[in-house]
C-alpha atoms as a PDB file:
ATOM      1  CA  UNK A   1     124.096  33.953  60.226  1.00  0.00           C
ATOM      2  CA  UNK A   2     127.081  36.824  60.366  1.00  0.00           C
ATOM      3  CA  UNK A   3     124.107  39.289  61.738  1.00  0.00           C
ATOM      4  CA  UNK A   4     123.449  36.720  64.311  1.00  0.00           C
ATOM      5  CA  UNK A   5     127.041  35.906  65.552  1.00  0.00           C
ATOM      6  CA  UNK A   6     127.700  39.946  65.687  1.00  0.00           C
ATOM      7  CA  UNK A   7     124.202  40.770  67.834  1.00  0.00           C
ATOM      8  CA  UNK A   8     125.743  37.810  70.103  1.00  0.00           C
ATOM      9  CA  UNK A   9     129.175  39.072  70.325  1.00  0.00           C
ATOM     10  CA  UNK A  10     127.271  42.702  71.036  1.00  0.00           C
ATOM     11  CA  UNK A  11     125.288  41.203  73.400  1.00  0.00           C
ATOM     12  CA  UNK A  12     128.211  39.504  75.144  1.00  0.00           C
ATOM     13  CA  UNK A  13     130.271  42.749  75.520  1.00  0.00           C
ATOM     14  CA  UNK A  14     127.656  45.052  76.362  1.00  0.00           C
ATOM     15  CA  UNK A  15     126.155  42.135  79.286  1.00  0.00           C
ATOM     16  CA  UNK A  16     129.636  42.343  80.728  1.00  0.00           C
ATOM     17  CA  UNK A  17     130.602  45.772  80.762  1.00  0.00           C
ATOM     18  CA  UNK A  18     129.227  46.233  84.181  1.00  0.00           C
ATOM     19  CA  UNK A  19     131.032  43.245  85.551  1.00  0.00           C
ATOM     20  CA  UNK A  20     134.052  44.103  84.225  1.00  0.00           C
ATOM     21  CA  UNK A  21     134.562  47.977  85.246  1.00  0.00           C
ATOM     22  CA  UNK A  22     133.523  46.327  88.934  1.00  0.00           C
ATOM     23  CA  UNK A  23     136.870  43.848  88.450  1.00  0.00           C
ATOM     24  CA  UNK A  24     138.821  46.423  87.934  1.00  0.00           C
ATOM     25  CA  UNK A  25     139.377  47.871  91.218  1.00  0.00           C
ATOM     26  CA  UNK A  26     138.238  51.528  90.012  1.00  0.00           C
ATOM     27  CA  UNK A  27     138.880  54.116  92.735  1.00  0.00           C
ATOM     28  CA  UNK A  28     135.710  55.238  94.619  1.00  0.00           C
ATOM     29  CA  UNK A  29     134.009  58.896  92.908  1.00  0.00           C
ATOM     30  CA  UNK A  30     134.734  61.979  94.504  1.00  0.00           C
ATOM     31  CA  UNK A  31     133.985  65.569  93.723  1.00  0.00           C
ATOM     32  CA  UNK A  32     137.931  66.226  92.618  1.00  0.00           C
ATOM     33  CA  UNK A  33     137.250  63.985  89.412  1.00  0.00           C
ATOM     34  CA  UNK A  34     134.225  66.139  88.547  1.00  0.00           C
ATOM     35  CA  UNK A  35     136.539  69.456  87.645  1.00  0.00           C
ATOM     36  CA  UNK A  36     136.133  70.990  84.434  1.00  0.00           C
ATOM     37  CA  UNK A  37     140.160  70.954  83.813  1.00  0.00           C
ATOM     38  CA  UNK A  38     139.801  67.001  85.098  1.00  0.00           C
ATOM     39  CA  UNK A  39     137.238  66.405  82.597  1.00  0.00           C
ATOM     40  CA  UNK A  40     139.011  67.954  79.971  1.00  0.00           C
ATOM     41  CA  UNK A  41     142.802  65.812  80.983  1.00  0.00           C
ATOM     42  CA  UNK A  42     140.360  63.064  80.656  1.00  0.00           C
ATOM     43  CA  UNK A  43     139.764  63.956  77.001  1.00  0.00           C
ATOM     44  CA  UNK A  44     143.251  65.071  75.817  1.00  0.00           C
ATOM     45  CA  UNK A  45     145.686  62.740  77.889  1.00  0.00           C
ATOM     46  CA  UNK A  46     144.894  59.588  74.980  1.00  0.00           C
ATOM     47  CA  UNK A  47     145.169  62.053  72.251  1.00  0.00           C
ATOM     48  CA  UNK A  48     148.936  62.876  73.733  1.00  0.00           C
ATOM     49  CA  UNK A  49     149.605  59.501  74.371  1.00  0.00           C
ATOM     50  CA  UNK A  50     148.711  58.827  70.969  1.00  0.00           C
ATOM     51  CA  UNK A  51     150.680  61.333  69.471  1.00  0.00           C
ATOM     52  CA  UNK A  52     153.537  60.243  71.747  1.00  0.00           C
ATOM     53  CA  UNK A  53     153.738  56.608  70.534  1.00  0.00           C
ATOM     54  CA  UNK A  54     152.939  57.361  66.744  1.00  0.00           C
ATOM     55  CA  UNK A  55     154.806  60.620  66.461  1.00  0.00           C
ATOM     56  CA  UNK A  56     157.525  61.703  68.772  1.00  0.00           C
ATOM     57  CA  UNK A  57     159.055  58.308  69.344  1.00  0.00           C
ATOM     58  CA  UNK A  58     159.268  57.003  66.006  1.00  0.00           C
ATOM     59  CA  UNK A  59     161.023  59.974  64.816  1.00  0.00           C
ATOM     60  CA  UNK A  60     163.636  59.525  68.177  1.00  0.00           C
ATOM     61  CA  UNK A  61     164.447  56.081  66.756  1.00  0.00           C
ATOM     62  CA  UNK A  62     164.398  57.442  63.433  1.00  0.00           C
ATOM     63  CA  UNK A  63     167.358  60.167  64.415  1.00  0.00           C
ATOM     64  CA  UNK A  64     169.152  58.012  66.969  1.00  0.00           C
ATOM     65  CA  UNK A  65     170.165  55.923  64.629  1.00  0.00           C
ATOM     66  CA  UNK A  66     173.932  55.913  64.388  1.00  0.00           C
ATOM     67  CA  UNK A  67     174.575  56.951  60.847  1.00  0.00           C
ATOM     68  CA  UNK A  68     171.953  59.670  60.982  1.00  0.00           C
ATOM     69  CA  UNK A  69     172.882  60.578  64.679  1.00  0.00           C
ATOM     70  CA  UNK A  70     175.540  63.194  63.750  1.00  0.00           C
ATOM     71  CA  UNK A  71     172.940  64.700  60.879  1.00  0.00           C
ATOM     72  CA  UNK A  72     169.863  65.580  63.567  1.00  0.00           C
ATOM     73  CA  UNK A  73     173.069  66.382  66.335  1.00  0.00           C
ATOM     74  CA  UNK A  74     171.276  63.638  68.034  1.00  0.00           C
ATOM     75  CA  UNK A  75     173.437  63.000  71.108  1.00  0.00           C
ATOM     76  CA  UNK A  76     172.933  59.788  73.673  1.00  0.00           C
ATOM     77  CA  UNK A  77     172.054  60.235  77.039  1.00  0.00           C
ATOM     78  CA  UNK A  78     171.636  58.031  79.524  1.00  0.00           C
ATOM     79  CA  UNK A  79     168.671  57.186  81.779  1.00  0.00           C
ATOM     80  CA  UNK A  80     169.121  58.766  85.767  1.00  0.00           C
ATOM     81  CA  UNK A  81     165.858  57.358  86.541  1.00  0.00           C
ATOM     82  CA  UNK A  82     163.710  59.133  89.109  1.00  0.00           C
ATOM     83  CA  UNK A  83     166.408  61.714  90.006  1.00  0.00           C
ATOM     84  CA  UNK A  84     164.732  65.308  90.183  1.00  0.00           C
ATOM     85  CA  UNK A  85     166.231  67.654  87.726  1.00  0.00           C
ATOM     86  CA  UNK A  86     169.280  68.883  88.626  1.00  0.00           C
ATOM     87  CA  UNK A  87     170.019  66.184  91.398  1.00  0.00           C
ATOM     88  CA  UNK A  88     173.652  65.188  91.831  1.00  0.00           C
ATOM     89  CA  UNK A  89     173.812  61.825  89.322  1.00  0.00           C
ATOM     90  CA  UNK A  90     175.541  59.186  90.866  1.00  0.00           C
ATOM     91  CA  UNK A  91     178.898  59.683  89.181  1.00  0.00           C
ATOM     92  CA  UNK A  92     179.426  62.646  90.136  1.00  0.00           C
ATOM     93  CA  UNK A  93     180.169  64.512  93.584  1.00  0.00           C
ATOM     94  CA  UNK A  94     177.628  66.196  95.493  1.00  0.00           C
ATOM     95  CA  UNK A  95     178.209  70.176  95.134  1.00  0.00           C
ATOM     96  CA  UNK A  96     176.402  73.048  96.767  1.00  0.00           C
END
């Protein structure tokens, strides 16, 4: 019975893999996405997003804490949004 309900559920995904990568509103192929460095982004970028989200931030919320803060010289910084770097912040004056 499980073998049956798992070659169903196989069945189910696999029958609607087609529909569902036309429901997503995919962009259209062009020659740009068939780059070797493209190809390769296409590979790495989940394995840094990964390591991102199971690495690097855990261990900021691990040394922004405020006890441990002053151990790491963790300092706070606030978030300027999509101000290039170096942009005058909005507190502060304009210089040239």
């Amino acid at each position: 019975m499980r073998k049956l309900i798992m070659v169903a559920v196989a069945a189910a995904l696999l029958g609607s893999a087609p529909l569902s990568f036309a429901a997503t509103g995919a962009d259209d192929y062009d020659d740009s996405q068939s780059h070797p460095l493209r190809l390769a982004a296409y590979i790495i970028h989940p394995i840094g997003f990964t390591l991102e989200w199971l690495v690097t931030r855990p261990f900021h919320e691990l040394v922004a804490q405020p006890d441990l803060a002053p151990v790491f010289g963790h300092t706070s910084h606030e978030y300027y949004g999509d101000a290039p770097v170096g942009a005058a912040l909005p507190s502060e004056p304009y210089r040239e």
